[in-house]
C-alpha atoms as a PDB file:
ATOM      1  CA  UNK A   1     -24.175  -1.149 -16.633  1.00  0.00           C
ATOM      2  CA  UNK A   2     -20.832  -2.509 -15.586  1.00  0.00           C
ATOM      3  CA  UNK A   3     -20.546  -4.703 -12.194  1.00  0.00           C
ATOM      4  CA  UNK A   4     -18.160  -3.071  -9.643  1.00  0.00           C
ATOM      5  CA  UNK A   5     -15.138  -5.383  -8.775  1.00  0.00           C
ATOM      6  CA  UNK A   6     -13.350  -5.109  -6.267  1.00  0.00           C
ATOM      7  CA  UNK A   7      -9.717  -6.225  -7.383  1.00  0.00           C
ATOM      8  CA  UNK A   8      -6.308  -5.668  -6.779  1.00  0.00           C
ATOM      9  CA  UNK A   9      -4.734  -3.815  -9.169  1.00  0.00           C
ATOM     10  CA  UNK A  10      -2.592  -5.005 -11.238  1.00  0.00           C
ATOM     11  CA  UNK A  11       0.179  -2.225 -10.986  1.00  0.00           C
ATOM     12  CA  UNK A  12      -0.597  -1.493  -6.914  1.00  0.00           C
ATOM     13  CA  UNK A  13       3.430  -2.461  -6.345  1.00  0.00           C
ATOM     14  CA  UNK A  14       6.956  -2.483  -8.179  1.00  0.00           C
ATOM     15  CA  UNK A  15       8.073  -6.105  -8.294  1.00  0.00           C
ATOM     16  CA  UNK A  16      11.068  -6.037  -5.499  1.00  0.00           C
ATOM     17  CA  UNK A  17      13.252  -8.723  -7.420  1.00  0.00           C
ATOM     18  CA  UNK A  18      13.388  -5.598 -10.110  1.00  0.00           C
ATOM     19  CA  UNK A  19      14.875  -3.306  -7.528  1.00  0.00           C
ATOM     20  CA  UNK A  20      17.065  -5.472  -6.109  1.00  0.00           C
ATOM     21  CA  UNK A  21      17.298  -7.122  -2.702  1.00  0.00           C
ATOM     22  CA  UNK A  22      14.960  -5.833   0.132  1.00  0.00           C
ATOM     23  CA  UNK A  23      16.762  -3.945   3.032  1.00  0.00           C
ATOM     24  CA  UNK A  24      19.535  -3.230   0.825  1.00  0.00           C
ATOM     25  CA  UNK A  25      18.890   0.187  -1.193  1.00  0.00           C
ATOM     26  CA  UNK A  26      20.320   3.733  -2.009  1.00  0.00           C
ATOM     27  CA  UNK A  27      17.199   6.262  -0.911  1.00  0.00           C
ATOM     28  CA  UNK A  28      18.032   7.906  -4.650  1.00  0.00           C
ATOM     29  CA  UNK A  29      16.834   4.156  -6.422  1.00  0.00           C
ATOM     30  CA  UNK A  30      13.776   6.008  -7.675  1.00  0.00           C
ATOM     31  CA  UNK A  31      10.221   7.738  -6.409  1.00  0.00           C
ATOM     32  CA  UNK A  32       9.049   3.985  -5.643  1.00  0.00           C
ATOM     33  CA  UNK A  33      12.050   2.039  -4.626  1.00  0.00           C
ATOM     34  CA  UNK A  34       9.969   1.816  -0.781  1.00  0.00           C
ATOM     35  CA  UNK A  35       8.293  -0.800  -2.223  1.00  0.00           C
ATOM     36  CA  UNK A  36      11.393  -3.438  -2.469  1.00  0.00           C
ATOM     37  CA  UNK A  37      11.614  -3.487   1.243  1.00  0.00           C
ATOM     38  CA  UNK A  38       7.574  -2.945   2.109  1.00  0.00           C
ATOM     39  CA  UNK A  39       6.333  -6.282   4.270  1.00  0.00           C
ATOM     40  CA  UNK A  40       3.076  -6.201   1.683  1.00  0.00           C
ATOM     41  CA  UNK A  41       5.139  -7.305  -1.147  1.00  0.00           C
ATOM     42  CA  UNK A  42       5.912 -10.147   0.466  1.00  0.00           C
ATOM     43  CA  UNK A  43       2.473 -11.236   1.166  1.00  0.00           C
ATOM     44  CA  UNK A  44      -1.360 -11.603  -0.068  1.00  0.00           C
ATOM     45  CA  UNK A  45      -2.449  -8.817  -1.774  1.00  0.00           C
ATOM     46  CA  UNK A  46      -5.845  -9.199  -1.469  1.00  0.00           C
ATOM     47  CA  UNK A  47      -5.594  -8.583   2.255  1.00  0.00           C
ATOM     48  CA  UNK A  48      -4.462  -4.744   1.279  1.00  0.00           C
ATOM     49  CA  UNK A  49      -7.785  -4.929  -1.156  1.00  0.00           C
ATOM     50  CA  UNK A  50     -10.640  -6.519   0.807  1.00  0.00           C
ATOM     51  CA  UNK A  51     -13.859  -6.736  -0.063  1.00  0.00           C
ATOM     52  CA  UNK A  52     -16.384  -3.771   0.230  1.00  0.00           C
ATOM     53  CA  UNK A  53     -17.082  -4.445   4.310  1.00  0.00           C
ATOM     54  CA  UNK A  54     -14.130  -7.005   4.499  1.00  0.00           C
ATOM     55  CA  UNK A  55     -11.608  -6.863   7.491  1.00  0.00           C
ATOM     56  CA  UNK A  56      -8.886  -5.053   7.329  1.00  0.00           C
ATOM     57  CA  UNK A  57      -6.943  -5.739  10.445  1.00  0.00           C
ATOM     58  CA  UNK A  58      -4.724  -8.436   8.891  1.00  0.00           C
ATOM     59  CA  UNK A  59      -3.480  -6.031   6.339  1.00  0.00           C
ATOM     60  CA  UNK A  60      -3.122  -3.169   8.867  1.00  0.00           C
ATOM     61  CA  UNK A  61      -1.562  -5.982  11.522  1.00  0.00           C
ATOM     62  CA  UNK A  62       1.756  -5.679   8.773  1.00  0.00           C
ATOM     63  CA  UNK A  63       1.609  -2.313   8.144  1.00  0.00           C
ATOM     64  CA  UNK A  64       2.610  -1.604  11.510  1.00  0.00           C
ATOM     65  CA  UNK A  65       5.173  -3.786  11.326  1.00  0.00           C
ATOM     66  CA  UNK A  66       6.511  -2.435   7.889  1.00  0.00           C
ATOM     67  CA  UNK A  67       9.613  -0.208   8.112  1.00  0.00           C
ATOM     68  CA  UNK A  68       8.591   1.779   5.430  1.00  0.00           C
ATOM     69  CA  UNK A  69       4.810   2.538   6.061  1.00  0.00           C
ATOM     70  CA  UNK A  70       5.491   6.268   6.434  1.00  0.00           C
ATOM     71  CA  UNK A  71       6.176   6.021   2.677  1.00  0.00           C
ATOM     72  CA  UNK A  72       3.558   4.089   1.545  1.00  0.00           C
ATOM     73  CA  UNK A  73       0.835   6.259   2.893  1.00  0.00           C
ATOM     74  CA  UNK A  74       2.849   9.525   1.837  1.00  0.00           C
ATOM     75  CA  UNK A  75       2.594   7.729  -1.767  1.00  0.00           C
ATOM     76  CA  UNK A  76      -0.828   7.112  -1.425  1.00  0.00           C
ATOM     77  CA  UNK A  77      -1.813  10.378  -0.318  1.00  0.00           C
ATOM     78  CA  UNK A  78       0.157  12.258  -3.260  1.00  0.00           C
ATOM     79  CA  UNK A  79      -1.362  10.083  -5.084  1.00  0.00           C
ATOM     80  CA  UNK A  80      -4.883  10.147  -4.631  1.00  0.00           C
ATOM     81  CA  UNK A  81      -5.197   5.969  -4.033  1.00  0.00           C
ATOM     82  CA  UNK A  82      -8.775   5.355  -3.506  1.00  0.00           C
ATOM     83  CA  UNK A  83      -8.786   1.474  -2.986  1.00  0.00           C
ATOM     84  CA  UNK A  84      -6.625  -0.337  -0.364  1.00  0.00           C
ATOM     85  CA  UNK A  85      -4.511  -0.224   2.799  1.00  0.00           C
ATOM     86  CA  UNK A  86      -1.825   2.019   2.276  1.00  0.00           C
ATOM     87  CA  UNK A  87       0.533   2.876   5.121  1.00  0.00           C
ATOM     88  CA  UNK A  88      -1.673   1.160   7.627  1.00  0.00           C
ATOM     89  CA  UNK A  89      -5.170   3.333   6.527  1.00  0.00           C
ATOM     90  CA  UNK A  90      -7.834   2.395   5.137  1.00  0.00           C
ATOM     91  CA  UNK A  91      -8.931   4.814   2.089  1.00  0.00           C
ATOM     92  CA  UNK A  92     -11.921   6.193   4.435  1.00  0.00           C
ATOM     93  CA  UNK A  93      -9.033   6.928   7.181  1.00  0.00           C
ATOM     94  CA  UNK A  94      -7.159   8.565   4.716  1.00  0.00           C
ATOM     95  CA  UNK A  95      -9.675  10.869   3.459  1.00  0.00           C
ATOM     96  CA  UNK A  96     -10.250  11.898   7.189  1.00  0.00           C
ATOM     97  CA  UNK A  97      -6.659  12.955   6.982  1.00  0.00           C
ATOM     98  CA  UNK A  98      -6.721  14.761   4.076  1.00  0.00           C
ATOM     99  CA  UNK A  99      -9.640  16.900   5.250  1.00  0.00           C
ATOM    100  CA  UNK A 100      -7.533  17.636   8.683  1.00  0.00           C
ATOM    101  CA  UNK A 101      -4.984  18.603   6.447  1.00  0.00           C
END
């Protein structure tokens, strides 16, 4: 039987210094180009992938700071992401959601 990790992905985010400069972008750069100017990609991931009964607040402490956190958790959402913070929810929050939906 394989052991459950708990581990960032490795593709959770588009590398910014690929889309250019953060806070400076056309809204047509692409489906993902949120991601040059999200606060998260400029800081730990592991806080948006804790540890099964780890905190959370740090990570959701940024996302409410993040200009673009009405993005992120339309992304995740759309896309079904079942491990992380994403848009300041946790994935149990955003099932909630998605059932009030």
């Amino acid at each position: 039987m394989a052991e459950f990790r708990n581990s960032v992905p490795d593709n959770w985010f588009v590398d910014p210094v690929q889309l250019g400069i953060p806070g400076v972008r056309d809204h047509d750069d692409g489906a993902l180009a949120w991601q040059a100017d999200a606060l998260c990609s400029q800081t730990d991931p592991e806080a948006f992938f804790p540890e099964k009964g780890g905190s959370t607040r740090e990570a959701k402490k940024i996302c409410q700071q993040c200009e673009v956190s009405s993005e992120c958790l339309e992304y995740a959402l759309s896309n079904d992401e079942r491990f992380g913070i994403w848009g300041g929810l946790s994935e149990r929050e955003r099932r909630r959601l998605r059932r009030r939906a």
